[in-house]
C-alpha atoms as a PDB file:
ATOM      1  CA  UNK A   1      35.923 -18.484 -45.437  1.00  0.00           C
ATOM      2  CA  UNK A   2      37.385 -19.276 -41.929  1.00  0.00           C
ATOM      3  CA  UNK A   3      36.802 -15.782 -41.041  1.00  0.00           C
ATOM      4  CA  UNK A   4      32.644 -16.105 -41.523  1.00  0.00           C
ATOM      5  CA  UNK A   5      31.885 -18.326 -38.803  1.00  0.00           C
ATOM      6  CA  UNK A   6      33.801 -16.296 -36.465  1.00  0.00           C
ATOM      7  CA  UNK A   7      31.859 -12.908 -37.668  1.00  0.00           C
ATOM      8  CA  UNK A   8      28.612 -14.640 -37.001  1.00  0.00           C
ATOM      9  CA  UNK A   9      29.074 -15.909 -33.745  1.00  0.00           C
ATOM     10  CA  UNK A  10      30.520 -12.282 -32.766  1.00  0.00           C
ATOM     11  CA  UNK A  11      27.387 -11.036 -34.481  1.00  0.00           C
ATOM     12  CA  UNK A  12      25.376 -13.137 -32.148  1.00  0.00           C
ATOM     13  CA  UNK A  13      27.050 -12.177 -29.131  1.00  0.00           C
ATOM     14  CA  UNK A  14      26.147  -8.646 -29.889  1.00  0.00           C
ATOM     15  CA  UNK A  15      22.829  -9.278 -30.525  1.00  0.00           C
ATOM     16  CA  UNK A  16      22.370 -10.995 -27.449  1.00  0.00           C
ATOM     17  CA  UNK A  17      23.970  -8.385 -25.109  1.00  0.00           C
ATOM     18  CA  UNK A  18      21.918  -5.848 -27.265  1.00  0.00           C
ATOM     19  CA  UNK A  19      18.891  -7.912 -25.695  1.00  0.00           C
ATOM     20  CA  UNK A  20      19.620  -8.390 -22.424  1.00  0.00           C
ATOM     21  CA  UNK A  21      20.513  -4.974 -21.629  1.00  0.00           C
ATOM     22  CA  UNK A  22      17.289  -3.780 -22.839  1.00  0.00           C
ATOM     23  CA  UNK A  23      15.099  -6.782 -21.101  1.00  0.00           C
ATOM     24  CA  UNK A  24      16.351  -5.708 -17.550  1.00  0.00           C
ATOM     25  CA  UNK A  25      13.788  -3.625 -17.198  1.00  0.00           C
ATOM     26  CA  UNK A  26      10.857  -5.271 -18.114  1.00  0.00           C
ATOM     27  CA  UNK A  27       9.728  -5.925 -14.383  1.00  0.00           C
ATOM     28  CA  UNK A  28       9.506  -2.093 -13.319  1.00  0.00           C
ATOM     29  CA  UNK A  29       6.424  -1.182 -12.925  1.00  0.00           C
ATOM     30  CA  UNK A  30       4.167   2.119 -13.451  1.00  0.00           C
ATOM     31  CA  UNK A  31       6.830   3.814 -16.042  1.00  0.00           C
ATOM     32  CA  UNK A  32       6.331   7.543 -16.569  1.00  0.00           C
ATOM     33  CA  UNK A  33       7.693   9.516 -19.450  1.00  0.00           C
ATOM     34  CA  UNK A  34      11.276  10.858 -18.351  1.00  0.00           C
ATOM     35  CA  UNK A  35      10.234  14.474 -18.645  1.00  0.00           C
ATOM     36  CA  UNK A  36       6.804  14.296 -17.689  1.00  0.00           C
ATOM     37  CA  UNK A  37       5.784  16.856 -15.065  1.00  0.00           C
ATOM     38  CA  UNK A  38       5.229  15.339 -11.609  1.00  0.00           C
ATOM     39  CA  UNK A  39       2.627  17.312  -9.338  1.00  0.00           C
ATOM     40  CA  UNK A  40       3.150  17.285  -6.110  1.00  0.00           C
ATOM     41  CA  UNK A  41       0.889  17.286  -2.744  1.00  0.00           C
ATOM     42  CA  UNK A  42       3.617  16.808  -0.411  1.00  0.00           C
ATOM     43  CA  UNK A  43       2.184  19.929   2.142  1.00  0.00           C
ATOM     44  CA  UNK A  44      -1.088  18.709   2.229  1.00  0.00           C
ATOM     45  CA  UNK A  45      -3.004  19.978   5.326  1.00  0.00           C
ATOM     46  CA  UNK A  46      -4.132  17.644   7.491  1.00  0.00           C
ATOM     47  CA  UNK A  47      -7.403  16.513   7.230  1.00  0.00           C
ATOM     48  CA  UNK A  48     -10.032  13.799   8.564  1.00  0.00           C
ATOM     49  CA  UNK A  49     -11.473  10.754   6.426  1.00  0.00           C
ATOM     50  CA  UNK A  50     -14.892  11.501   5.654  1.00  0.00           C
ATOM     51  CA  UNK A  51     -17.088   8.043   5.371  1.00  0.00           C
ATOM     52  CA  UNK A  52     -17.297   6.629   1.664  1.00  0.00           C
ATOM     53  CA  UNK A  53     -19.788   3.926   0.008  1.00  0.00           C
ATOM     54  CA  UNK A  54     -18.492   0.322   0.643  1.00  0.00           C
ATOM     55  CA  UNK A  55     -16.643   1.220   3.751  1.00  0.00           C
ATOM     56  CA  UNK A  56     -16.875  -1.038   7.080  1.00  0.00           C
ATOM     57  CA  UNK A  57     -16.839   0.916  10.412  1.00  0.00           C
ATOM     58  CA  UNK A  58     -16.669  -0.759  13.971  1.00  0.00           C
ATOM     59  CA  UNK A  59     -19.193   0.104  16.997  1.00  0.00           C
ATOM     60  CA  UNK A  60     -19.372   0.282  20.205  1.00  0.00           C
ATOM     61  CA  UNK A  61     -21.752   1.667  22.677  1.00  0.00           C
ATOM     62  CA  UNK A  62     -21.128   2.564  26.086  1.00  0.00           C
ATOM     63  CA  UNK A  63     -23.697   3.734  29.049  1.00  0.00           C
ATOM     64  CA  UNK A  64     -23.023   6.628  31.648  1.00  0.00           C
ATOM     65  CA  UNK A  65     -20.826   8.200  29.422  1.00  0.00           C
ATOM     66  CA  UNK A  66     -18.388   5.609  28.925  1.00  0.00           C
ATOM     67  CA  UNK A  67     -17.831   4.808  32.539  1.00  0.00           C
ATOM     68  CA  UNK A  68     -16.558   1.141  31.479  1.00  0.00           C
ATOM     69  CA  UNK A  69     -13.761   2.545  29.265  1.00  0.00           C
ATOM     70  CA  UNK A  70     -12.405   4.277  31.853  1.00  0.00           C
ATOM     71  CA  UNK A  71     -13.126   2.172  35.095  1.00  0.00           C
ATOM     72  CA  UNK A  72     -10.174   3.033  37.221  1.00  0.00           C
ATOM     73  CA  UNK A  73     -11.248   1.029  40.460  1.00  0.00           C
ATOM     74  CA  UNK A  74     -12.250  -2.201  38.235  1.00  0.00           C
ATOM     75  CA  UNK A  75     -15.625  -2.224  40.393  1.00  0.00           C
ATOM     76  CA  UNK A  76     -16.892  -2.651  36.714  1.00  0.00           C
ATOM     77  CA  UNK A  77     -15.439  -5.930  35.650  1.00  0.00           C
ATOM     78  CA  UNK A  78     -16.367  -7.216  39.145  1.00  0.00           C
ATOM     79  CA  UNK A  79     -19.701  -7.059  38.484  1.00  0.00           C
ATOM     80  CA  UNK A  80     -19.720  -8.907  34.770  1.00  0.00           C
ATOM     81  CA  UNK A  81     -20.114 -12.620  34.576  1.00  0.00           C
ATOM     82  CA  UNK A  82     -17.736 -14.950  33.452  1.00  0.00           C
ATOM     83  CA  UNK A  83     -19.711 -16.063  30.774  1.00  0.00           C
ATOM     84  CA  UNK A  84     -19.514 -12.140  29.267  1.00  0.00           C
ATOM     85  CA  UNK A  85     -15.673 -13.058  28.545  1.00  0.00           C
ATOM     86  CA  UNK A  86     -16.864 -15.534  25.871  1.00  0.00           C
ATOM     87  CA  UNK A  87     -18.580 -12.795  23.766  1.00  0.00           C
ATOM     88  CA  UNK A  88     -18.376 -12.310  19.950  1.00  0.00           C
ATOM     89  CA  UNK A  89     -15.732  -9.970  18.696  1.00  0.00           C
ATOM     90  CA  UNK A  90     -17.616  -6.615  17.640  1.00  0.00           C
ATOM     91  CA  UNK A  91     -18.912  -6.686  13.903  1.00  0.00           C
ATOM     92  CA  UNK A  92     -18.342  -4.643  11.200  1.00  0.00           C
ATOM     93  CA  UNK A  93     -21.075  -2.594   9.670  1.00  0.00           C
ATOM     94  CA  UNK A  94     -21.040  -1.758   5.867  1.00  0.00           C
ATOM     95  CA  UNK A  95     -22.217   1.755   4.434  1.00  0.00           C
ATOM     96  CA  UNK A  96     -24.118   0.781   1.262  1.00  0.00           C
ATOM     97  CA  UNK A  97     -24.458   2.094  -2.496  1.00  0.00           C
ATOM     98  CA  UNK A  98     -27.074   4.998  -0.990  1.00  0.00           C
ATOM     99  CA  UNK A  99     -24.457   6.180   1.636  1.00  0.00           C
ATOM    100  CA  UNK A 100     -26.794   4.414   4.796  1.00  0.00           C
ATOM    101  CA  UNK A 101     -25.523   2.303   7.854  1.00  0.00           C
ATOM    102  CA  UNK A 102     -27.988  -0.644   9.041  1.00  0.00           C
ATOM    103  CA  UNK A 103     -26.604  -0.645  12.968  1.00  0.00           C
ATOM    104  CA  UNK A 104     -28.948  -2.289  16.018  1.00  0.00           C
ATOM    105  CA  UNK A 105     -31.412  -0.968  17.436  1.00  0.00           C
ATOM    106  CA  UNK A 106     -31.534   2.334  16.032  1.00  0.00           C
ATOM    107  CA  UNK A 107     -31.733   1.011  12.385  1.00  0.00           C
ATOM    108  CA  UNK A 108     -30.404   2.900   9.284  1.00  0.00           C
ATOM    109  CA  UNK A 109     -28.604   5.891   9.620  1.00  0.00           C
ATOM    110  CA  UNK A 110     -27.358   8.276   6.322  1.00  0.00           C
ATOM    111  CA  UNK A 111     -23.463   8.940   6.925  1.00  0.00           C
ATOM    112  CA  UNK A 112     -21.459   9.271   3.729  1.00  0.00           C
ATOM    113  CA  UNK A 113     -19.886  12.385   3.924  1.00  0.00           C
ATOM    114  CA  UNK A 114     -19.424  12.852   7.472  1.00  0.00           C
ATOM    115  CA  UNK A 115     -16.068  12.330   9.270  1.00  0.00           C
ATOM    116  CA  UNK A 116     -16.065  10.007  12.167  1.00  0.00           C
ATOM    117  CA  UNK A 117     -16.830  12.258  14.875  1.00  0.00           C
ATOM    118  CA  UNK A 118     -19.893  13.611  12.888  1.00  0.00           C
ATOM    119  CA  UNK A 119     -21.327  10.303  12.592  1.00  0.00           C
ATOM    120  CA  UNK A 120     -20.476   9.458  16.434  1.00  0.00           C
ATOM    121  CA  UNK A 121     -22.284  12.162  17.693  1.00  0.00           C
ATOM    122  CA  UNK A 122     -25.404  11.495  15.523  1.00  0.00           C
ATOM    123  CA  UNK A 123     -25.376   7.941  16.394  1.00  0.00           C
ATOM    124  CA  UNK A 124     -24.815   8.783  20.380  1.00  0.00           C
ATOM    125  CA  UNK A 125     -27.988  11.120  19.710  1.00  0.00           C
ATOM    126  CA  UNK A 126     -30.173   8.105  18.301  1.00  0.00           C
ATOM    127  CA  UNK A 127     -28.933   5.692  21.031  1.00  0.00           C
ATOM    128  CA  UNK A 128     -29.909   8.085  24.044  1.00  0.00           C
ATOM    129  CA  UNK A 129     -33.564   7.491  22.999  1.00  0.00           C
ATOM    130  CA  UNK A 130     -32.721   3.824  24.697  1.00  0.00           C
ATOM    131  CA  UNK A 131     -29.583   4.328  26.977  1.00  0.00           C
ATOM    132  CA  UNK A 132     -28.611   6.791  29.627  1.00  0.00           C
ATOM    133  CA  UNK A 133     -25.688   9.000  28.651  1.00  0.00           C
ATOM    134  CA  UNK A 134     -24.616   6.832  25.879  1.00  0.00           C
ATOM    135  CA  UNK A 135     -20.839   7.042  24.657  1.00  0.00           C
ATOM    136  CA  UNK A 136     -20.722   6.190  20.882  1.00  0.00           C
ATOM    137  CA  UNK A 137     -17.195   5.278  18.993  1.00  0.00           C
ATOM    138  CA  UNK A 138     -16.901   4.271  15.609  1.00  0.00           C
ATOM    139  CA  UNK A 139     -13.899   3.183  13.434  1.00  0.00           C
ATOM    140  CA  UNK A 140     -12.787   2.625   9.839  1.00  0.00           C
ATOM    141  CA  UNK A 141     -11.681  -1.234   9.165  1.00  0.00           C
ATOM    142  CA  UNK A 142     -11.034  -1.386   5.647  1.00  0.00           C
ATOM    143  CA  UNK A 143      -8.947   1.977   4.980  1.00  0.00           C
ATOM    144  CA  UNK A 144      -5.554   0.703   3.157  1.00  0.00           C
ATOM    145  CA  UNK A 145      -2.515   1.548   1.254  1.00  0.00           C
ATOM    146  CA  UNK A 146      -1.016  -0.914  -1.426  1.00  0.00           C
ATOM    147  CA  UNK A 147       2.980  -1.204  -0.760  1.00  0.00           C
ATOM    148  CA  UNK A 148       4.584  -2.288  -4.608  1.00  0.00           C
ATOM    149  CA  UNK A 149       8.018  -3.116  -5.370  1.00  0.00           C
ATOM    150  CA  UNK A 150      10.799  -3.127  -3.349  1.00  0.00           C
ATOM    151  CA  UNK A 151       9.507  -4.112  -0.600  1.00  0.00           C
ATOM    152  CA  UNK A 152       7.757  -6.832  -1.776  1.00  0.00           C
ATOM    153  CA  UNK A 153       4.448  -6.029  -1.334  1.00  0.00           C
ATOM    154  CA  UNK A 154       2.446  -5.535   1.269  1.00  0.00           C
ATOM    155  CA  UNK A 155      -1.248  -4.106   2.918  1.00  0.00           C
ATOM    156  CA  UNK A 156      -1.117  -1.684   5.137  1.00  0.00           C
ATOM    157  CA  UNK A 157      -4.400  -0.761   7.299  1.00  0.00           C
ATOM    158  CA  UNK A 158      -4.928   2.737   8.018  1.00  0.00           C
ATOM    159  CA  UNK A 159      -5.901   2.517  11.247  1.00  0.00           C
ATOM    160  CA  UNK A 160      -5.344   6.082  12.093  1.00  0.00           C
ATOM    161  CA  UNK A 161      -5.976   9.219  10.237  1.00  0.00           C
ATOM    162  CA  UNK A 162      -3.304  11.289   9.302  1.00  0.00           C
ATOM    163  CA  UNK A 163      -0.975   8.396   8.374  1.00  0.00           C
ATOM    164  CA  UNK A 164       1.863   9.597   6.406  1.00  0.00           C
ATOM    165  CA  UNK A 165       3.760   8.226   3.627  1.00  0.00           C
ATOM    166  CA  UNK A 166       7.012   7.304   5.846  1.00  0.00           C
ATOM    167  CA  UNK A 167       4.554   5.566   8.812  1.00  0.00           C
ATOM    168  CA  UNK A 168       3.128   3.489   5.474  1.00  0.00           C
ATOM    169  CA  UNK A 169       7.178   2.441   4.714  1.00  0.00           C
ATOM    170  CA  UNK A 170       7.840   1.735   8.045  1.00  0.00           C
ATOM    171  CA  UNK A 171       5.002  -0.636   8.644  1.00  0.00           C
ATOM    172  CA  UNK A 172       5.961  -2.223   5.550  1.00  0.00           C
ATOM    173  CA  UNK A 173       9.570  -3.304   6.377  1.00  0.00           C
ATOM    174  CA  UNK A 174      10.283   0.419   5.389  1.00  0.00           C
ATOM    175  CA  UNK A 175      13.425   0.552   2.160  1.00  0.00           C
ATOM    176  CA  UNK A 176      16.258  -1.788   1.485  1.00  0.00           C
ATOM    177  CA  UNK A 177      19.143  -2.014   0.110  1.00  0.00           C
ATOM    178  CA  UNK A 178      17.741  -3.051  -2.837  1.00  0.00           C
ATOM    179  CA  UNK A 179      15.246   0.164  -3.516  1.00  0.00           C
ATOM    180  CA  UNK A 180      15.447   3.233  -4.542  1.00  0.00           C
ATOM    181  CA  UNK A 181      14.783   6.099  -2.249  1.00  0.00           C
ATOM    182  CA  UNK A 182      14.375   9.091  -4.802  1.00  0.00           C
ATOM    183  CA  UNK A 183      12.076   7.014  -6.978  1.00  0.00           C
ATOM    184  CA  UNK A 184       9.157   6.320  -5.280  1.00  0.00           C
ATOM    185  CA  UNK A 185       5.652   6.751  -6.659  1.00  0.00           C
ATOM    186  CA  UNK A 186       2.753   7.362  -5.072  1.00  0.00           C
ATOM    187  CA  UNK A 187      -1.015   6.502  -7.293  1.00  0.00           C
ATOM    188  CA  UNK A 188      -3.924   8.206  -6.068  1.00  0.00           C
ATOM    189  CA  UNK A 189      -7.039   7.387  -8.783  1.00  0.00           C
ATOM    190  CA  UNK A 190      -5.757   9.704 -12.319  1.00  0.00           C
ATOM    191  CA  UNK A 191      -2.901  11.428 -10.234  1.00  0.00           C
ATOM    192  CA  UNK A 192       0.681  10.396  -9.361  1.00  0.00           C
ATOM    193  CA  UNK A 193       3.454  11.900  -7.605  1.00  0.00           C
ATOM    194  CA  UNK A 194       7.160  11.657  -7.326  1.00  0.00           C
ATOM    195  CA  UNK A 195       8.474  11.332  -3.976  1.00  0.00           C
ATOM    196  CA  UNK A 196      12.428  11.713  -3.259  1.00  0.00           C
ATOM    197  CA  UNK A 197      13.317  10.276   0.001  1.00  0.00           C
ATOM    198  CA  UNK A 198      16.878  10.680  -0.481  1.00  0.00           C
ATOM    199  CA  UNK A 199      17.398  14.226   0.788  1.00  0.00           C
ATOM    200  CA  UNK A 200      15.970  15.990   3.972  1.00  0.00           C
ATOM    201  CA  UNK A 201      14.564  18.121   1.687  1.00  0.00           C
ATOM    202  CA  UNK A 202      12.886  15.939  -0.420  1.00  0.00           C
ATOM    203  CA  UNK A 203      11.354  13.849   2.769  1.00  0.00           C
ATOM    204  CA  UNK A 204      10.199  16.843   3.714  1.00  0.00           C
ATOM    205  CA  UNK A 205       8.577  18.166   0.824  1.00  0.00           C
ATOM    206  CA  UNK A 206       7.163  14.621  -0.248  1.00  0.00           C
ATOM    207  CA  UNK A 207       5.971  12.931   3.338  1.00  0.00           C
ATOM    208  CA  UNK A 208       2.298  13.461   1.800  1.00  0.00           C
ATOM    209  CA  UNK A 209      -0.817  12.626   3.927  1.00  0.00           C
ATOM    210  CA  UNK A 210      -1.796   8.650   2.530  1.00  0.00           C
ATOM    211  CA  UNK A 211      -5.473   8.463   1.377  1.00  0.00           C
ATOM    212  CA  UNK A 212      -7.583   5.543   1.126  1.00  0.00           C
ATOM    213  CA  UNK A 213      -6.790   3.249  -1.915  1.00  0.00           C
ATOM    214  CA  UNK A 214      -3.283   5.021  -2.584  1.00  0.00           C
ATOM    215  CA  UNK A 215      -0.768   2.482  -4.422  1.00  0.00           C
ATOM    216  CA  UNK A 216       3.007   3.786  -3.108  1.00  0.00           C
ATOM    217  CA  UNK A 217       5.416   1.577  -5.394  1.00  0.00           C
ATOM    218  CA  UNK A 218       9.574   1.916  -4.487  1.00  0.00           C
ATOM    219  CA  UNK A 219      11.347   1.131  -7.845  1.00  0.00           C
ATOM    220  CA  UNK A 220      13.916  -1.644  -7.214  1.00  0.00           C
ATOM    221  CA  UNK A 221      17.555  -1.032  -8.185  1.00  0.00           C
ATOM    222  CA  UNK A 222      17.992  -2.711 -11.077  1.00  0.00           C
ATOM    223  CA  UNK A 223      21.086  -5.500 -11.777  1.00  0.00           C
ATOM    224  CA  UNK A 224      21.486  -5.741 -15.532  1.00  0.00           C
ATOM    225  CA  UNK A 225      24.449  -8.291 -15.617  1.00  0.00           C
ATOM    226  CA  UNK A 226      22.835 -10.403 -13.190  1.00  0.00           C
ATOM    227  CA  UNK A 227      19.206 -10.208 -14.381  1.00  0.00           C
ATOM    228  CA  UNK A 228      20.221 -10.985 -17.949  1.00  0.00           C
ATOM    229  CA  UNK A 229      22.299 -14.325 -16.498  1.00  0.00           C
ATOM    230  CA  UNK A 230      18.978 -15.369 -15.049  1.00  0.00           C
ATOM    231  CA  UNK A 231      16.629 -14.637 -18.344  1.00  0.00           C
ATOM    232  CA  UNK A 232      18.953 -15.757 -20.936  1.00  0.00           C
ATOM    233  CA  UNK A 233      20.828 -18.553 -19.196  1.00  0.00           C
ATOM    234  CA  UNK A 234      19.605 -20.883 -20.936  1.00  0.00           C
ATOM    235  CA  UNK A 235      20.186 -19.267 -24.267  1.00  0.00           C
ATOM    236  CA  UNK A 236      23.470 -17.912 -23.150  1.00  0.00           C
ATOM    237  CA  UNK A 237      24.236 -21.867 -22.313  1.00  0.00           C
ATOM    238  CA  UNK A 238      23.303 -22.643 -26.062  1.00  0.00           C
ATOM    239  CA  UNK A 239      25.545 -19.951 -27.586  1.00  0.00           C
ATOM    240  CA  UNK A 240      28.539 -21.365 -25.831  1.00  0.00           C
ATOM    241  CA  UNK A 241      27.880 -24.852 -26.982  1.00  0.00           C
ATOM    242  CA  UNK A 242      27.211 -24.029 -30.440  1.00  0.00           C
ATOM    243  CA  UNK A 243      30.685 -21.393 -30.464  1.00  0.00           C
ATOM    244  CA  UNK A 244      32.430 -24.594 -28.851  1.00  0.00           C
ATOM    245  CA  UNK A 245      31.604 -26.407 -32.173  1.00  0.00           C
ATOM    246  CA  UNK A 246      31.955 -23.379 -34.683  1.00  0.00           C
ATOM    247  CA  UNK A 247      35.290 -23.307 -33.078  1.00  0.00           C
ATOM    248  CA  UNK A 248      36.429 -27.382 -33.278  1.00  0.00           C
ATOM    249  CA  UNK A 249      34.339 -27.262 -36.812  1.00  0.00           C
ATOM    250  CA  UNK A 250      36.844 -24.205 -38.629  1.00  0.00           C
ATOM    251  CA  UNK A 251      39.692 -25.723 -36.478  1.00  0.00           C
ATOM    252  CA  UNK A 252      39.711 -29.032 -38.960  1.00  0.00           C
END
């Protein structure tokens, strides 16, 4: 009978092992089947953002062709009064549910669906009707990527267009030591991709253009032995007491 105690409390240790190497993984996110096929739109050509519902763009307006961007003398700035210093950083300008931009002055303007040069020149055109030679530039303020995982999350503004999937990395603290370079995944709406940043090859192939609203998530390398310590330490505590007295109990 001495021998049944000592069968169940191997039993439990196997159980519990049997656990904790399968809970390790619970925290990865965005699983994919192992031999699911991955598409890929690493070659993408380069394109510009065209102007969606619900985006913000920036404006500013300029006279004689945008002499004050330039001013290379400062004669300019000489002439502006102090108080001009204290103005109000430019506002943002939303492009509603039917596509149209309220801006000043000129009122509302239809631009989804044109890229930003498209909707500077037609703005320019309405604000010559007020201005002489009037030098229009917009820009995008709410164009993002989502950074998961490894690198513990983070926003980044697209700022530019043409941002790639490394300049995203970077600006997040780029890779660690504790992710993994061939497994990152990029979400794009329905469609995800497998990027492999290991290789040359595969930076190459998978240094995709980054779109609006992409998710890029860099799976973590994984440390069972230690992750199962932290989950089951408390249970792992209780299995040693309760062998300690299994032990003292057959020993009598």
């Amino acid at each position: 009978m001495r021998g049944c105690p000592t069968r169940l409390l191997i039993l439990f240790f196997v159980a519990l092992i049997a656990v904790s190497c399968g809970s390790y993984k619970q925290n990865i996110m965005f699983k994919v089947p192992e031999q699911a096929t991955m598409q890929q739109q690493a070659e993408e050509a380069q394109r510009n953002y065209v102007i969606q519902v619900n985006d913000f763009l920036k404006l500013a307006v300029y006279t004689n062709k945008g002499e004050r961007i330039i001013d290379p003398d400062l004669e300019l700035l000489k002439q502006i009064p102090v108080q001009a210093g204290n103005l109000k950083p430019d506002p943002s300008y939303l492009v509603d549910v039917a596509g149209v931009v309220k801006f000043p002055m000129i009122g509302e303007m239809k631009l989804e669906g044109l890229t930003i040069r498209q909707a500077e020149q037609l703005v320019q055109q309405e604000y010559s009707k007020s201005y002489k030679d009037p030098f229009v530039t917009l820009q995008y303020t709410n164009k993002r990527v989502v950074i998961l995982g490894s690198p513990g999350g983070a926003v980044v503004p697209l700022v530019n267009e043409n941002v790639t999937l490394a300049e995203v990395l970077a600006m997040a603290k780029g890779i660690d030591n504790f992710g993994k370079a061939h497994n990152i995944r990029v979400l794009r709406g329905e469609t995800y991709f497998l990027v492999d940043f290991s290789t040359i090859e595969g930076y190459r192939k998978g240094n995709m253009i980054m779109q609006h609203g992409d998710i890029v998530y860099v799976e973590p390398v994984r440390r069972p032995v230690s992750e199962a310590a932290r989950d089951y330490g408390p249970l792992l505590s209780l299995a040693v007491s309760l062998s300690t007295l299994i032990i003292v109990l057959v020993g009598l």
